[in-house]
Protein backbone atom coordinates (compact mmCIF):
# COMPACT_ATOMS: atom_id res chain seq x y z
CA UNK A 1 0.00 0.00 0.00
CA UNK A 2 1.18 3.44 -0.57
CA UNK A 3 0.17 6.72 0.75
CA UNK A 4 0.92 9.64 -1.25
CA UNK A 5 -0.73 13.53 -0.54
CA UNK A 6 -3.18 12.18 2.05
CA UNK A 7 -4.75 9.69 -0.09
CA UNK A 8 -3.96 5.70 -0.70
CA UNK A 9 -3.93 3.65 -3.68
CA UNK A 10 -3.08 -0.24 -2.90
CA UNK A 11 -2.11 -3.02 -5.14
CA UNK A 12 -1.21 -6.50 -4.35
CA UNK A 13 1.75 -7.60 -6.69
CA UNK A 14 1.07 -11.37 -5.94
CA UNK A 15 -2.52 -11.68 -7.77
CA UNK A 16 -2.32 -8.04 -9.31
CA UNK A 17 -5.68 -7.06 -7.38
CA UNK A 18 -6.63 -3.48 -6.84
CA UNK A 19 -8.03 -1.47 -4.03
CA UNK A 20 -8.77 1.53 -4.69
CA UNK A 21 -11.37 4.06 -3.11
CA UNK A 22 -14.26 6.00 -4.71
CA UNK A 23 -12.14 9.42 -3.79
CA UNK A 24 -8.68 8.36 -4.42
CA UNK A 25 -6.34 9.93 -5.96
CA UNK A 26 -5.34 8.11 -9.24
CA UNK A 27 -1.97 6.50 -9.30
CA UNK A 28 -0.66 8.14 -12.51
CA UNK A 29 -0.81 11.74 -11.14
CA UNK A 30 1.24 9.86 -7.86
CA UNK A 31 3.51 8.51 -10.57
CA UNK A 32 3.95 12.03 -12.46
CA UNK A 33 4.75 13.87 -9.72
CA UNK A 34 7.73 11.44 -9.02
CA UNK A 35 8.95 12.23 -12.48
CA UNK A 36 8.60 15.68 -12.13
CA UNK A 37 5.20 16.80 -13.91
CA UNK A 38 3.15 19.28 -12.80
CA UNK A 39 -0.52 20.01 -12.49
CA UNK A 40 0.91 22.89 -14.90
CA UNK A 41 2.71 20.86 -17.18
CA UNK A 42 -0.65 18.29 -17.36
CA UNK A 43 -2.55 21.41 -18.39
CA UNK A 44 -0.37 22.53 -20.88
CA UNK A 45 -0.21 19.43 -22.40
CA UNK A 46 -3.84 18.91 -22.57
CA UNK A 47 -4.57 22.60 -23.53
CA UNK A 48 -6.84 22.63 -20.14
CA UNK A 49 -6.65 25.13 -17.17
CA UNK A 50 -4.57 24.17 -13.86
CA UNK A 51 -7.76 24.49 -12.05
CA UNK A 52 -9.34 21.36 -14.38
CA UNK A 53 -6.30 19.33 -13.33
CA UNK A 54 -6.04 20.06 -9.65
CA UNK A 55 -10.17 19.27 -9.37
CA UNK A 56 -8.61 15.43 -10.97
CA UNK A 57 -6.20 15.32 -8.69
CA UNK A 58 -7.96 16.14 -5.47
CA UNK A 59 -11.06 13.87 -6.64
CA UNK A 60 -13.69 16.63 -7.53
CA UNK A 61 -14.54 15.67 -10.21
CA UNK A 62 -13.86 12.86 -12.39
CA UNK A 63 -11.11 12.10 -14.72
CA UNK A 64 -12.35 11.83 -19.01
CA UNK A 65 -11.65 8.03 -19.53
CA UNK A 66 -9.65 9.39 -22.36
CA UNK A 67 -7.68 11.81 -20.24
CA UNK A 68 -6.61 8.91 -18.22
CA UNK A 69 -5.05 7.09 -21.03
CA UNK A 70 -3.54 10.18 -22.06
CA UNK A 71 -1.91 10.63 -18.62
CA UNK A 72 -1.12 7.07 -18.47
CA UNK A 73 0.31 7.22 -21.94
CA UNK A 74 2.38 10.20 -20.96
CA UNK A 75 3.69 8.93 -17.55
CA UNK A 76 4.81 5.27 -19.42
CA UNK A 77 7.42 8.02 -21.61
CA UNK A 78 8.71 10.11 -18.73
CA UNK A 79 9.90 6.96 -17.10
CA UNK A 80 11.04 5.39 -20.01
CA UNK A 81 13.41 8.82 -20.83
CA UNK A 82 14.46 9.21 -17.34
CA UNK A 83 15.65 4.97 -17.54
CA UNK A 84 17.30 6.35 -20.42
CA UNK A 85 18.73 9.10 -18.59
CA UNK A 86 20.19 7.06 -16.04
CA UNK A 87 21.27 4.37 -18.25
CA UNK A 88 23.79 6.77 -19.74
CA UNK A 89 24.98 8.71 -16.05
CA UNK A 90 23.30 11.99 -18.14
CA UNK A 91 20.14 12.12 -14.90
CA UNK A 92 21.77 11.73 -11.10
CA UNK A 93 18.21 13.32 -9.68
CA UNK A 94 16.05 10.47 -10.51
CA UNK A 95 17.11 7.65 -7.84
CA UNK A 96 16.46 4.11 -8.60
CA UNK A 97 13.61 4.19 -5.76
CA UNK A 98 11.86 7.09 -7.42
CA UNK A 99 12.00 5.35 -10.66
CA UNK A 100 10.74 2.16 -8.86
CA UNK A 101 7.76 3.89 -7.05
CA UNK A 102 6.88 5.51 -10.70
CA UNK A 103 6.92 2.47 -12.26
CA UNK A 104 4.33 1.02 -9.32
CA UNK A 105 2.27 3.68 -10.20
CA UNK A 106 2.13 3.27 -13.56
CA UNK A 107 1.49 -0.68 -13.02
CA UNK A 108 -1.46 -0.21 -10.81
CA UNK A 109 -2.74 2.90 -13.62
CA UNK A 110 -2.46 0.05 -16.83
CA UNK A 111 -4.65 -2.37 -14.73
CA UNK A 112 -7.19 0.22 -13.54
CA UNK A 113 -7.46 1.46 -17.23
CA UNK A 114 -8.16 -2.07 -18.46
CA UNK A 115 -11.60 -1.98 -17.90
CA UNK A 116 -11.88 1.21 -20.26
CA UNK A 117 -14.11 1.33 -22.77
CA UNK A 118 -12.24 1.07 -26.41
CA UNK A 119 -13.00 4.07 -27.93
CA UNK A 120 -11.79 5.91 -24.80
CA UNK A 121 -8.34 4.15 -24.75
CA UNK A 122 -8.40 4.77 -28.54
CA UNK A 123 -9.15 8.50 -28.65
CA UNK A 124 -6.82 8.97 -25.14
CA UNK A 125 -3.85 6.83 -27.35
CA UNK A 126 -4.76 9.33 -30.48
CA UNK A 127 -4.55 12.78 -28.25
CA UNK A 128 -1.50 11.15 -27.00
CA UNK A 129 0.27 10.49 -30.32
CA UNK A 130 -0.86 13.98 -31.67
CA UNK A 131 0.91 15.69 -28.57
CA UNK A 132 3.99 13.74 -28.28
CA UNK A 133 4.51 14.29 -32.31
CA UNK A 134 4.17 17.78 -31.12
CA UNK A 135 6.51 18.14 -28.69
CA UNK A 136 9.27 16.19 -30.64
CA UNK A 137 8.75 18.43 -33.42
CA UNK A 138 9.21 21.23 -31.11
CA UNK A 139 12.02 19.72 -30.03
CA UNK A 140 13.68 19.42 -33.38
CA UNK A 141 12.68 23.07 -34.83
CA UNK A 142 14.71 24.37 -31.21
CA UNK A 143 17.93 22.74 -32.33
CA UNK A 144 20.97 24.70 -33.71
CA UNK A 145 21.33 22.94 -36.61
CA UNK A 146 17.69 23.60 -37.89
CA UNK A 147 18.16 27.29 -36.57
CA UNK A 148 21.61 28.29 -38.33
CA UNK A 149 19.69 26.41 -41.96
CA UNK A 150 17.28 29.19 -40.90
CA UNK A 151 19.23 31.67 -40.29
CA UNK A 152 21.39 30.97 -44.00
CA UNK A 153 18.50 30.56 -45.71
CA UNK A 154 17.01 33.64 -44.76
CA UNK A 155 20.11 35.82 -44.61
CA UNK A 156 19.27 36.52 -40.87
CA UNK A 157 21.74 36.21 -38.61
């Protein structure tokens, strides 16, 4: 069992059952915050106000089945780039037990989300794809290389 921000999410490893309250927090936002996502960052993402996201989080209202795959989608890549991270010595903030606890999280998340409906988990897996395309795109247009072939091609310096 673990208690996170006054709440309690519990999962038995052995048979993979879950316990988990009518006003508990979900485990991805547990697992996020480990990572180092924000209620901020979750809005921006989304395109949503903080407010919306903090109202999830605190269990005032309820969390789109979409949004949840979304979240869940998004907290399975943070841990897989901080892994990555830490494989190559490049992340030393990100200890092995914060990884672990993530990962827990994100465990108990995938088999609270399997009773989803499918065109929830399809349109949460779509907003996903469309956002993360985004962001690596970003990503890539913020380099120097792309900026000095801007820069030469326009004359600007």
């Amino acid at each position: 069992m673990s208690t996170f921000e006054g709440q309690t999410w519990a999962m038995n490893k052995n048979d993979d059952e879950n316990v988990v309250g009518k006003t508990e927090l979900a485990p991805v936002f547990h697992g996020l915050g480990v990572v180092g996502v924000s209620g901020k960052d979750i809005a921006s993402a989304l395109r949503i106000s903080t407010a919306s996201v903090s109202k999830w989080r605190n269990g005032h209202t309820s969390i789109p089945d979409d949004i949840m795959v979304f979240l869940t989608l998004m907290l399975g890549d943070q841990i897989g780039q901080a892994e990555a991270a830490e494989a190559i010595g490049a992340c030393e903030n990100k200890p092995d037990v914060m990884l672990e606890d993530a990962l827990d999280a994100l465990h108990c998340q995938e088999k609270l989300n399997g009773g989803l409906p499918a065109a929830a988990v399809r349109e949460g897996a779509r907003r996903y794809r469309l956002w993360w395309n985004a962001m690596r795109n970003a990503a890539f247009l913020n380099t120097d290389d792309f900026g000095m072939l801007r820069s030469a091609s326009t004359g600007l310096a």
